[in-house]
N, C-alpha and C. Protein backbone atom coordinates (compact mmCIF):
# COMPACT_ATOMS: atom_id res chain seq x y z
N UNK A 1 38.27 8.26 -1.95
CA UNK A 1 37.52 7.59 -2.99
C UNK A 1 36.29 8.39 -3.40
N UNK A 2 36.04 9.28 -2.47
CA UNK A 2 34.23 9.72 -2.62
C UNK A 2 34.79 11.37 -4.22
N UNK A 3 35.97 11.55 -3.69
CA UNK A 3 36.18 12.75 -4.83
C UNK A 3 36.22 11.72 -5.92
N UNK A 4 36.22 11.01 -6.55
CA UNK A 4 36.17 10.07 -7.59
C UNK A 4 35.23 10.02 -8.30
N UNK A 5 34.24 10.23 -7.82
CA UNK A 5 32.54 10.03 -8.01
C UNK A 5 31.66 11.06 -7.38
N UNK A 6 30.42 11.36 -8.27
CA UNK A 6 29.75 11.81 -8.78
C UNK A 6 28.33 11.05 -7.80
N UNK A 7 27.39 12.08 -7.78
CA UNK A 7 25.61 11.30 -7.43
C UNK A 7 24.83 12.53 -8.76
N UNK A 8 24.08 11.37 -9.10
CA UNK A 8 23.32 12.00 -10.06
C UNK A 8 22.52 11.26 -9.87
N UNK A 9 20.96 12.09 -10.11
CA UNK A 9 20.07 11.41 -9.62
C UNK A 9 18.73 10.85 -10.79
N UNK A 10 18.93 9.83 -11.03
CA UNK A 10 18.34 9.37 -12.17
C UNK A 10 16.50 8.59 -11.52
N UNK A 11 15.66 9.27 -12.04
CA UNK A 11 13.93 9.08 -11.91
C UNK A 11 13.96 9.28 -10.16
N UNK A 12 14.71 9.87 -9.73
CA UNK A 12 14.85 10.51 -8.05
C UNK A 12 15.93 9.01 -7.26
N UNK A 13 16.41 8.64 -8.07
CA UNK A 13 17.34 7.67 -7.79
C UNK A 13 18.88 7.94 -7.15
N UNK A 14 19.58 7.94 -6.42
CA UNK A 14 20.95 7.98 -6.37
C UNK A 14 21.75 6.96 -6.95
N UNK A 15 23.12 7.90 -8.16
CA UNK A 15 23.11 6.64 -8.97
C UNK A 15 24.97 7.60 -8.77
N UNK A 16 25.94 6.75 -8.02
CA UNK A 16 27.01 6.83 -7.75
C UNK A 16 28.02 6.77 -8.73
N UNK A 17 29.10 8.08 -10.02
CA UNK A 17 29.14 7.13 -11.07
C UNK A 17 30.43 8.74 -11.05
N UNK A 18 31.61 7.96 -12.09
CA UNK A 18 32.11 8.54 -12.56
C UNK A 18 32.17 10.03 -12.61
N UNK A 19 32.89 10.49 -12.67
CA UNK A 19 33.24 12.76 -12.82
C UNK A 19 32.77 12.74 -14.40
N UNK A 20 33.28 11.66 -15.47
CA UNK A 20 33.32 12.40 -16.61
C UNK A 20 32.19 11.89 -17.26
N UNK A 21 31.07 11.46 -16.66
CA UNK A 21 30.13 10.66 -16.64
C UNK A 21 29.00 11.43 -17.32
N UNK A 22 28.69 10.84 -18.51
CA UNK A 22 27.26 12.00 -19.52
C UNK A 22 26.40 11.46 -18.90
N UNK A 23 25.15 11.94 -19.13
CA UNK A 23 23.44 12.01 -18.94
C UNK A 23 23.37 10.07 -19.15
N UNK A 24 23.68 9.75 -20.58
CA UNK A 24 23.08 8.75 -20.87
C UNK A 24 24.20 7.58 -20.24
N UNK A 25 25.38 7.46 -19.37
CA UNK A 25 25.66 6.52 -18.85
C UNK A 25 25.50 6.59 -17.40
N UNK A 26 24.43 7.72 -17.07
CA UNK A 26 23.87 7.50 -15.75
C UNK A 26 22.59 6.51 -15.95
N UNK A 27 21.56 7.09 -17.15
CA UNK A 27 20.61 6.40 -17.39
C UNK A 27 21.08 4.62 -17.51
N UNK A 28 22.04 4.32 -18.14
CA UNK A 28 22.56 3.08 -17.96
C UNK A 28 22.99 2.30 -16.89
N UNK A 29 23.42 3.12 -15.66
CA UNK A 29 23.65 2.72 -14.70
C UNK A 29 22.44 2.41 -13.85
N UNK A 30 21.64 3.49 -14.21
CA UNK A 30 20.58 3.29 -13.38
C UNK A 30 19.67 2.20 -13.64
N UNK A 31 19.31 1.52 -15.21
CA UNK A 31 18.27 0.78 -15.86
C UNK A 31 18.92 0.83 -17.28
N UNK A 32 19.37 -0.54 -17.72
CA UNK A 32 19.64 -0.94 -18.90
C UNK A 32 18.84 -0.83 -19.64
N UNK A 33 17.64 -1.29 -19.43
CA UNK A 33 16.24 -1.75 -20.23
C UNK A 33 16.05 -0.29 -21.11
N UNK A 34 16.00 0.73 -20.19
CA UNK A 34 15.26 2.00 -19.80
C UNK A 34 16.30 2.80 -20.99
N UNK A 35 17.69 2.20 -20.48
CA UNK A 35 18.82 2.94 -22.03
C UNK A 35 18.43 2.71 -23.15
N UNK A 36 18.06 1.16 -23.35
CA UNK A 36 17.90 0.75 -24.32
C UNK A 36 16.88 1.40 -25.05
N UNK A 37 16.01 1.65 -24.55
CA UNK A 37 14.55 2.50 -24.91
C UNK A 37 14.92 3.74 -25.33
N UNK A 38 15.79 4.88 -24.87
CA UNK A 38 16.59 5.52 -25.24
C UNK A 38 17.37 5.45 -26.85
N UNK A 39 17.87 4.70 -26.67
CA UNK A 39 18.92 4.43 -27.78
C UNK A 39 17.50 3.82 -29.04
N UNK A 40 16.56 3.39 -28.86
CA UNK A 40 15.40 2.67 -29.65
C UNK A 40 14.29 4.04 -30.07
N UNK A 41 14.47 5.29 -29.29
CA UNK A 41 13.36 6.31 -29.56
C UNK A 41 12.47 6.23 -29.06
N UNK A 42 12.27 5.19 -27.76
CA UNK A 42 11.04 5.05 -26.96
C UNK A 42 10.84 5.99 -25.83
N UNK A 43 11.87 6.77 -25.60
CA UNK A 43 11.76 7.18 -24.48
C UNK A 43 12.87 8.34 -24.68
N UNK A 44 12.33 9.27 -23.63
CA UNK A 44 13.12 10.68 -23.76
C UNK A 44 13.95 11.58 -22.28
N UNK A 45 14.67 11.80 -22.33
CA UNK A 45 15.29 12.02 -20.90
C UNK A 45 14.86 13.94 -20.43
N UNK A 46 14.36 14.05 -19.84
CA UNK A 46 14.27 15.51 -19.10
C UNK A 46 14.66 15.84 -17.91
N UNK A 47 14.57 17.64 -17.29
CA UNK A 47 15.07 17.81 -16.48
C UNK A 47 14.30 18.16 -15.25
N UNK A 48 14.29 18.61 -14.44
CA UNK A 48 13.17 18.38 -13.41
C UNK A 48 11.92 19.68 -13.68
N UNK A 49 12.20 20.44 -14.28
CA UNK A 49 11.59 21.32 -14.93
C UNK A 49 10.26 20.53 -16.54
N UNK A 50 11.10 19.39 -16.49
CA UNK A 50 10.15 18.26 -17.66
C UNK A 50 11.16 18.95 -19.22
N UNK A 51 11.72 19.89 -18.98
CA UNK A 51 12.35 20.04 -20.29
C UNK A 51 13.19 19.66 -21.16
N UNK A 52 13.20 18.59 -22.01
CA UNK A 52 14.02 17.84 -23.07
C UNK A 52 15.86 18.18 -22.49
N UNK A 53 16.24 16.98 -22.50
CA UNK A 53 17.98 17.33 -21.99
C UNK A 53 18.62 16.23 -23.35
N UNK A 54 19.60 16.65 -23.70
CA UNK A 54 20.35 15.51 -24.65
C UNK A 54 20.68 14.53 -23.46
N UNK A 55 21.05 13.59 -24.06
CA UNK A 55 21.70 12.03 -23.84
C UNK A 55 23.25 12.17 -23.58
N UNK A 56 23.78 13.07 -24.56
CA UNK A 56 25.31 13.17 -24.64
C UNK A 56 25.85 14.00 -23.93
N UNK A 57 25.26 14.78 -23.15
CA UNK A 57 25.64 15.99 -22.46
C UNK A 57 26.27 15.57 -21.05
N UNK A 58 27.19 16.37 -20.41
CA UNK A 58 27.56 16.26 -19.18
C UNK A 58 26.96 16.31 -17.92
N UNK A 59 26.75 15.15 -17.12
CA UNK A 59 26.27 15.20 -16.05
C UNK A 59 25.99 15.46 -15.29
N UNK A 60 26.38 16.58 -14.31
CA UNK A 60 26.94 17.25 -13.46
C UNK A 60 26.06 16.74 -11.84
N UNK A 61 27.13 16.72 -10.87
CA UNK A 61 27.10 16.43 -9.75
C UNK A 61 25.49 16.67 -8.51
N UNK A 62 24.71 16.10 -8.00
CA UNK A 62 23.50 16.34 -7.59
C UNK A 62 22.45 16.69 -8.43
N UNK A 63 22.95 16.87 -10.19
CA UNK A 63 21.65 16.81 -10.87
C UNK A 63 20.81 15.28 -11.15
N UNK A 64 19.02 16.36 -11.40
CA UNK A 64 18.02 15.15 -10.98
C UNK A 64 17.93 15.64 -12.66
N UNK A 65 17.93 14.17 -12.96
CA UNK A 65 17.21 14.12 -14.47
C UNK A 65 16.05 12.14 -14.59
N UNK A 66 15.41 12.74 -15.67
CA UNK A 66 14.12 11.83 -15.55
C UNK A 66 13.75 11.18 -17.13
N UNK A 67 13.68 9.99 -16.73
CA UNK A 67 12.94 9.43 -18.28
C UNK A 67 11.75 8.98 -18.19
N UNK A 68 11.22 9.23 -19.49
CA UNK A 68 9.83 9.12 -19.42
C UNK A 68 10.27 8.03 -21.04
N UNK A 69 8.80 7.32 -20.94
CA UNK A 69 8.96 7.05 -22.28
C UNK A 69 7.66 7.31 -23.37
N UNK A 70 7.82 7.61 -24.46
CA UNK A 70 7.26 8.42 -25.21
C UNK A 70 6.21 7.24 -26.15
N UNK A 71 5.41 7.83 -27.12
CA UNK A 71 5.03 6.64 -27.98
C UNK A 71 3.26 7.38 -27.53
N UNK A 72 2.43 6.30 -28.17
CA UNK A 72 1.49 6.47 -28.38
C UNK A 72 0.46 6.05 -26.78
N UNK A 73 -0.20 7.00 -26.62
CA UNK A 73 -0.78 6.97 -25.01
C UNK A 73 -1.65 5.87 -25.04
N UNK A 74 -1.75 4.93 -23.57
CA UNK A 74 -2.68 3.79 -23.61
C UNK A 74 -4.20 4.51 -22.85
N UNK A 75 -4.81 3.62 -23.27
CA UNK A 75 -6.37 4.14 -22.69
C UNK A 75 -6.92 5.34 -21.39
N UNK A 76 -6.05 4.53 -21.01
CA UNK A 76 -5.73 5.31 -19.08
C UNK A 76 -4.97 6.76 -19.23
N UNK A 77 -4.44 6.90 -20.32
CA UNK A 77 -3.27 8.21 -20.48
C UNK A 77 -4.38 9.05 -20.78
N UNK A 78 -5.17 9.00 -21.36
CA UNK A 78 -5.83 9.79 -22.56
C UNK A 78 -7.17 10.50 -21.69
């Protein structure tokens, strides 16, 4: 069963999921809310390096990818 599946590691999360499994249905697995924000322009997915990754792209096995969400900084950011 374990060759079946995939760990990808979503905000340092282990998130157990499909071989043919893109970026953005790990983010779904991991936090609906957090997709949704995604799919809304609130938020942006990177790689552990912080560098912009598409949504649609292929997953691949023990990669760490991270969402942040984007928008205008609150008091404390700045």
């Amino acid at each position: 069963m374990a060759e079946d599946r995939k760990t990808v590691f979503v905000n340092d999360q282990p998130i157990v999921i499909f071989p043919w499994a893109e970026v953005q249905h790990c983010v779904n697995a991991y936090d609906t809310v957090l997709y949704l924000k995604l799919c809304n322009g609130e938020a942006e997915i990177v790689d552990a390096g912080g560098d912009r990754i598409g949504w649609g792209g292929f997953a691949g096995d023990g990669q760490h990818i991270y969402v942040r969400t984007v928008g205008i900084a609150s008091h404390s950011e700045r």
